[in-house]
Structure formats: C-alpha cells, structure tokens
Protein backbone atom coordinates (compact mmCIF):
# COMPACT_ATOMS: atom_id res chain seq x y z
CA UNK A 1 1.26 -17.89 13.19
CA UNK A 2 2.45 -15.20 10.94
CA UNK A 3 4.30 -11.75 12.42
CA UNK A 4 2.60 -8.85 11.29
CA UNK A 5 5.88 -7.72 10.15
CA UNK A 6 6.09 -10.26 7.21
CA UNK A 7 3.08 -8.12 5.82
CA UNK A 8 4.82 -4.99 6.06
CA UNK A 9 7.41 -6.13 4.09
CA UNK A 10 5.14 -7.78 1.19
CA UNK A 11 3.55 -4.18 1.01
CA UNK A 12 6.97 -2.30 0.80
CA UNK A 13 7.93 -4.91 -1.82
CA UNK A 14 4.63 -3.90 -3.40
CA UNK A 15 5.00 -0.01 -3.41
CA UNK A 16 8.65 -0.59 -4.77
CA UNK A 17 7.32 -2.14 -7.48
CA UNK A 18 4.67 0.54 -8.02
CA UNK A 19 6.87 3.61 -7.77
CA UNK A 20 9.62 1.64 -10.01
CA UNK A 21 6.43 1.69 -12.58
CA UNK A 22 4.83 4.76 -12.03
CA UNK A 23 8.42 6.63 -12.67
CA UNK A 24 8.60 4.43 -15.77
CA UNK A 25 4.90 5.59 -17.17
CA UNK A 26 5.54 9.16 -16.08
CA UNK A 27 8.89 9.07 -18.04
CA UNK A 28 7.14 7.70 -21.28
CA UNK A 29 4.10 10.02 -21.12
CA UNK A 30 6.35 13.21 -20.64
CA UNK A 31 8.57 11.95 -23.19
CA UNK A 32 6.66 10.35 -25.71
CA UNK A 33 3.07 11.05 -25.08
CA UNK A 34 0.90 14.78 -26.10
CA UNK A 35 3.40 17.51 -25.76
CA UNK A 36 1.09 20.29 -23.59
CA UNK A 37 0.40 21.25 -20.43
CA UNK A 38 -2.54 18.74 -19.73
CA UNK A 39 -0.03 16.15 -19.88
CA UNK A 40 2.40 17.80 -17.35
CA UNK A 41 -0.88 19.07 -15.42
CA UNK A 42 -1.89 15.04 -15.50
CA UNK A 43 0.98 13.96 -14.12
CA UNK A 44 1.64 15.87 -11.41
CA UNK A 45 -1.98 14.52 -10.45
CA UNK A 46 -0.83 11.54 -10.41
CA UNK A 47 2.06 12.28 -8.55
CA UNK A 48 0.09 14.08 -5.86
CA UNK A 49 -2.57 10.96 -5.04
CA UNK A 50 0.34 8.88 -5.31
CA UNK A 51 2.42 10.40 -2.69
CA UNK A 52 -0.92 11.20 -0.80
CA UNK A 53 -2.47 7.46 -0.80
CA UNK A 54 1.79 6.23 0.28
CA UNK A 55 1.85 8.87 2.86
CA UNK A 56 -1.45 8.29 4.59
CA UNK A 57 -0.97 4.42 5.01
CA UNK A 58 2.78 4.88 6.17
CA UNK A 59 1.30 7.10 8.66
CA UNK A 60 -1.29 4.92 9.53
CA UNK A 61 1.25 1.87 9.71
CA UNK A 62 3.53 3.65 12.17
CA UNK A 63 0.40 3.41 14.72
CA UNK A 64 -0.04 -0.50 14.00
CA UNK A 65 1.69 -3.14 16.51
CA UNK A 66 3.90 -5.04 14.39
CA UNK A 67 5.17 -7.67 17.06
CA UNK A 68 1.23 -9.09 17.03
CA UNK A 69 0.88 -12.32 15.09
CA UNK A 70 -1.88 -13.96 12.94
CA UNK A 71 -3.10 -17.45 13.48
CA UNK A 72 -4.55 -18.89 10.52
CA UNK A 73 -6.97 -21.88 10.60
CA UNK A 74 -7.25 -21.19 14.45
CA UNK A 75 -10.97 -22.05 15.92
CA UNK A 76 -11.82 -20.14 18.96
CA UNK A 77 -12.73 -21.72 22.36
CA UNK A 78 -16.16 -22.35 22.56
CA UNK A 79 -16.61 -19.50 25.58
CA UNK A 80 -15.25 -17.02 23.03
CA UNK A 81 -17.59 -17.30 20.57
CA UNK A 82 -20.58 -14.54 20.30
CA UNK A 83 -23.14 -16.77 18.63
CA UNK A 84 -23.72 -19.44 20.80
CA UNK A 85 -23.05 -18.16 24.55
C-alpha cells in the first residue's frame, strides 16, 4: 500500500525540476536567442500556461484526500467484481 502523499511529493520533485529548467531556457532565449519583441512576447506565453497548467492542478490537489492509500497487485473479492455477479 502506497500513501497518496508519496505521489505528491514525486510531482513537487517533478515541477521543481521543471521550473529550475524553464527559468534556465527563459534566461538563454532572452539572453542569447532573437533580440525582439516576439521573443519577449513568446516567453511570457510560456510563462502564462506554465503558471496556469501549476496553478490549476495545485488547486485541484488541495481537493484530493491525501491520507487514502493505493494497493497494488490487490484482486478484489469475488462479490465486488461487476463482471461476473
């Protein structure tokens, strides 16, 4: 049985490692890439779905129950089964 909680952690471990990256590609492309205002104009695109996509599943993990567990290789009883009643 695994905590829920375990997986909340490997997916903050994950976005760290994302918005350690992303800063590092926006610094290079505003430093090194197409001087102009498509490249400023691209990044702040970038910036926005970021912070969008992070925001919406942070909300949507606030709602989640992370003291729930997942069993892994578990069969169900046979009375909870839908395909053979």
């Amino acid at each position: 049985m695994i905590p829920l909680v375990w997986i909340l952690l490997i997916w903050l471990a994950g976005v760290t490692i994302f918005l350690i990256l992303s800063l590092l590609t926006i610094t290079l492309a505003l430093r090194f890439g197409v001087s102009g205002l498509h490249t400023f104009f691209f990044c702040a695109i970038f910036i926005a779905v970021s912070a969008l996509v992070i925001g919406s599943v942070g909300l949507f993990a606030l709602n989640v129950d992370w003291s729930q567990t997942i069993a892994f290789g578990m069969t169900p009883a046979a009375s909870d089964t839908f395909l053979f009643p």
